[in-house]
Protein backbone atom coordinates (compact mmCIF):
# COMPACT_ATOMS: atom_id res chain seq x y z
CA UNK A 1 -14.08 68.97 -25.16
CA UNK A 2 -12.01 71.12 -27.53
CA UNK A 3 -8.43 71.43 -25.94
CA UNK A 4 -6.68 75.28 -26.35
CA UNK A 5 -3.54 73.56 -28.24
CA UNK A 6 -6.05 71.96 -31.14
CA UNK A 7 -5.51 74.24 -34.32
CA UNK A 8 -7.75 71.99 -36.57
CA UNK A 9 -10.52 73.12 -38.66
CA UNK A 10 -14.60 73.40 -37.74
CA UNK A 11 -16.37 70.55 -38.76
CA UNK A 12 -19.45 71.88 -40.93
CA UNK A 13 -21.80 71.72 -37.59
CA UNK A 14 -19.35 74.23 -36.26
CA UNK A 15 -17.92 71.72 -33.92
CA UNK A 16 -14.23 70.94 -34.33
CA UNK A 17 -13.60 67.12 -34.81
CA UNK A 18 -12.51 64.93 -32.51
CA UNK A 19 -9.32 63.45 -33.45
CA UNK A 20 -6.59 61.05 -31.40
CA UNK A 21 -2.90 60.60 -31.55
CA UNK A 22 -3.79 57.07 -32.20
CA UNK A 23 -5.82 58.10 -35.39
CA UNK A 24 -3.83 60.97 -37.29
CA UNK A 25 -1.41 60.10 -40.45
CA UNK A 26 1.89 58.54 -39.55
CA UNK A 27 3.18 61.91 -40.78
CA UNK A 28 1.49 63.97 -38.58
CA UNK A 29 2.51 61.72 -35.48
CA UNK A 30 6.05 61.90 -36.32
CA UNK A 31 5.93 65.70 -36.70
CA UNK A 32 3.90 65.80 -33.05
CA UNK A 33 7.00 63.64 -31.32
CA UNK A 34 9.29 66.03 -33.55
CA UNK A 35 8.15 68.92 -32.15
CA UNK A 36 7.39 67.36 -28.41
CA UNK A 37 11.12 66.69 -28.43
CA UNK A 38 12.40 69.66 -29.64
CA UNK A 39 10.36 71.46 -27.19
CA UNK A 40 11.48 69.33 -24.07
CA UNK A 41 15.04 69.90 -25.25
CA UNK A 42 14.51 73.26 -25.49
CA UNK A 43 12.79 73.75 -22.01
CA UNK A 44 15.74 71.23 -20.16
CA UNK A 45 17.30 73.76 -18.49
CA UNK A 46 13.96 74.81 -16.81
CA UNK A 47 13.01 71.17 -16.32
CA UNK A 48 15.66 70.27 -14.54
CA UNK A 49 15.44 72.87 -11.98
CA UNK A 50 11.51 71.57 -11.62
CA UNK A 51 13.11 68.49 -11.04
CA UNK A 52 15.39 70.00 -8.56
CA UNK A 53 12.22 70.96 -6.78
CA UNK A 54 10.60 67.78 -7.65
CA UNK A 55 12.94 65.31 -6.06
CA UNK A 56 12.34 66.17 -2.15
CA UNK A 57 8.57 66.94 -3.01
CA UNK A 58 8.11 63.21 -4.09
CA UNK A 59 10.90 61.66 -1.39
CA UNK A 60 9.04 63.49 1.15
CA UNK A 61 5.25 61.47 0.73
CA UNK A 62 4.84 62.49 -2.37
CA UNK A 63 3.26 61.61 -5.68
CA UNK A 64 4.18 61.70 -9.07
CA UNK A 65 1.85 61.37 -12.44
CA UNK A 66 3.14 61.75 -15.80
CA UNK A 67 0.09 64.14 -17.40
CA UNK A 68 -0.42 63.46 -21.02
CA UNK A 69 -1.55 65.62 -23.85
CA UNK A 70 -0.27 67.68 -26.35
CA UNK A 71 2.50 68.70 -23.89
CA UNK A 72 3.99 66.39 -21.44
CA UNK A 73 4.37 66.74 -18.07
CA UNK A 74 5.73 65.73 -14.38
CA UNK A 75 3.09 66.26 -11.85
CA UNK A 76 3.97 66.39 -8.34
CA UNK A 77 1.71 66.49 -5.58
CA UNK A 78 2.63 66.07 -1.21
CA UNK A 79 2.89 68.12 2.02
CA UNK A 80 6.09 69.50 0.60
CA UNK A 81 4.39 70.79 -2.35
CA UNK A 82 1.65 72.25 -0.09
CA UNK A 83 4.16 74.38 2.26
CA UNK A 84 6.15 75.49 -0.76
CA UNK A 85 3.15 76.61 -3.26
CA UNK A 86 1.48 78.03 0.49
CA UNK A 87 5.04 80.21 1.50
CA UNK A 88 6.09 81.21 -2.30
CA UNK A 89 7.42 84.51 -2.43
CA UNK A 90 4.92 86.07 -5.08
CA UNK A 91 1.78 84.38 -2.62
CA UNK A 92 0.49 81.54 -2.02
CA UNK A 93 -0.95 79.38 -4.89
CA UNK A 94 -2.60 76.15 -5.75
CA UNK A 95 0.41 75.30 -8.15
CA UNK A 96 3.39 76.05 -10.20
CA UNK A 97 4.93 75.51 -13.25
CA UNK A 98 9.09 74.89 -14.17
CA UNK A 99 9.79 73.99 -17.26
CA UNK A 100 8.34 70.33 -17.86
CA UNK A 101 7.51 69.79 -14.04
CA UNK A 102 3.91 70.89 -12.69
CA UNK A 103 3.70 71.36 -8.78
CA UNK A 104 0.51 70.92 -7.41
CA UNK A 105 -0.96 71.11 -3.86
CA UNK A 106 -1.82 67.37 -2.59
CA UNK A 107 -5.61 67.55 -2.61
CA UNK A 108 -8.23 69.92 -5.05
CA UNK A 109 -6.10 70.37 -8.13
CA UNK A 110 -8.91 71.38 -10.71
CA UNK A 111 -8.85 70.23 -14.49
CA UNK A 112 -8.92 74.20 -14.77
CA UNK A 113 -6.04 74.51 -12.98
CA UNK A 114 -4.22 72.08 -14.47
CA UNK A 115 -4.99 73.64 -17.93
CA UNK A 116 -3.87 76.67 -16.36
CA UNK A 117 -0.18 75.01 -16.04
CA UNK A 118 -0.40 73.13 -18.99
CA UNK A 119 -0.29 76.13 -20.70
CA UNK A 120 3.30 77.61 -19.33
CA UNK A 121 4.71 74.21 -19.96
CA UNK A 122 3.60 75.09 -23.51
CA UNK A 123 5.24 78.39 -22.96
CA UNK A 124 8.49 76.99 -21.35
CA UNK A 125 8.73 75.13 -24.57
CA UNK A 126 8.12 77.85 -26.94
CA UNK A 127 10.64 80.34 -24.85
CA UNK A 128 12.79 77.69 -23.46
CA UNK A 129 15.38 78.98 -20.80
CA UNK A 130 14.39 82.69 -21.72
CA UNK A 131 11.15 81.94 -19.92
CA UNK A 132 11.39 83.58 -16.75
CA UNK A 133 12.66 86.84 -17.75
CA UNK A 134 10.19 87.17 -20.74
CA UNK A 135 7.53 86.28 -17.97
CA UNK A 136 9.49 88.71 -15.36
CA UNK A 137 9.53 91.18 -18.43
CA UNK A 138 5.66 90.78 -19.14
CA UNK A 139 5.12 91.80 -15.51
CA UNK A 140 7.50 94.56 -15.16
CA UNK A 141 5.45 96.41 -18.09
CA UNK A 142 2.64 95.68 -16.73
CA UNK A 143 3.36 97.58 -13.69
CA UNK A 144 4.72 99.81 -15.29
CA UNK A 145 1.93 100.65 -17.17
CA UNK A 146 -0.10 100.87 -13.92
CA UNK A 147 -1.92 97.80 -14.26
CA UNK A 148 -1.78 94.53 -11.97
CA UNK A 149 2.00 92.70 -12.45
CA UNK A 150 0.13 89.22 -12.15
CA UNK A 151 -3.15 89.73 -14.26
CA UNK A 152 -2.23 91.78 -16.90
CA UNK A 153 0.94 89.56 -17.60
CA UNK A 154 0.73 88.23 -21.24
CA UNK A 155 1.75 84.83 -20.14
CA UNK A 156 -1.01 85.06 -17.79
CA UNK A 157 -3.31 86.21 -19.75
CA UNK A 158 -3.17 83.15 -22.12
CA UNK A 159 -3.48 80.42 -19.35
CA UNK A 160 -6.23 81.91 -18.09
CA UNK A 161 -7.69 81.99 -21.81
CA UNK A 162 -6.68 78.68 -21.87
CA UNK A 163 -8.96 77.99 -18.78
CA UNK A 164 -11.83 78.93 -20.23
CA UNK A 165 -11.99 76.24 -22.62
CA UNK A 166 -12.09 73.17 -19.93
């Protein structure tokens, strides 16, 4: 499975190899946790408001799951997280992303979905606190240009990309 994040060349069959963390030049895992840092520190403010959210999600019968890959992330998961995502004031939805923190309804979250949030966690760490007004920004010309505020949103646009490749 080729991930969205992997930049590496084609093999010569046209297939892109399959490399590990594990396996890569000390170099190149240095400069991964480099960059994984400065991106978490980057996206803290955003985080800890996730967090914010997190807390009474996972007091409340929740779960928690630390999700792996080239981004890190908090997933939460419990009936908390269901009545939020279900009552959120831009619609209901299966989950949500805040900085470093993914919330997730308790049962059905798809590895498409997932990817789907994996990829503003990217974007939280690429933006950092500007985030949510270049997201807010996105949708607001969008709609201004008379197209739909949610799918024709740039951010969007690229998770759902990202989707595709799962």
């Amino acid at each position: 499975m080729l991930h969205p994040f992997d930049k590496s060349p084609p093999a010569r069959n046209g297939r892109k190899p399959r490399t590990t963390l594990a396996r890569t030049r000390p170099a190149s895992r240095s400069a991964f946790w480099t960059r994984s840092l400065l991106g978490m520190l980057w996206a803290l403010p955003l985080t800890v408001f996730g967090l914010a959210l997190a807390l009474p999600i996972w007091v409340w019968r929740g779960h928690l799951q630390l999700v792996r890959t080239p981004v890190m992330a908090l997933l939460v998961r419990g009936p908390l997280a269901d009545a939020i995502l279900s009552r959120h004031p831009f619609g209901a939805m299966s989950a949500m992303a805040v900085g470093h923190v993914v919330i997730a309804e308790n049962h059905g979250l798809s590895a498409r979905v997932l990817m789907h949030e994996l990829v503003h966690v990217r974007q939280a760490e690429c933006w950092g606190p500007v985030f949510p007004f270049a997201y807010l920004l996105s949708s607001a010309w969008a709609a201004l240009r008379g197209r739909d505020a949610y799918w024709h949103n740039r951010f969007e646009m690229a998770a759902r990309e990202a989707e595709k490749h799962v």
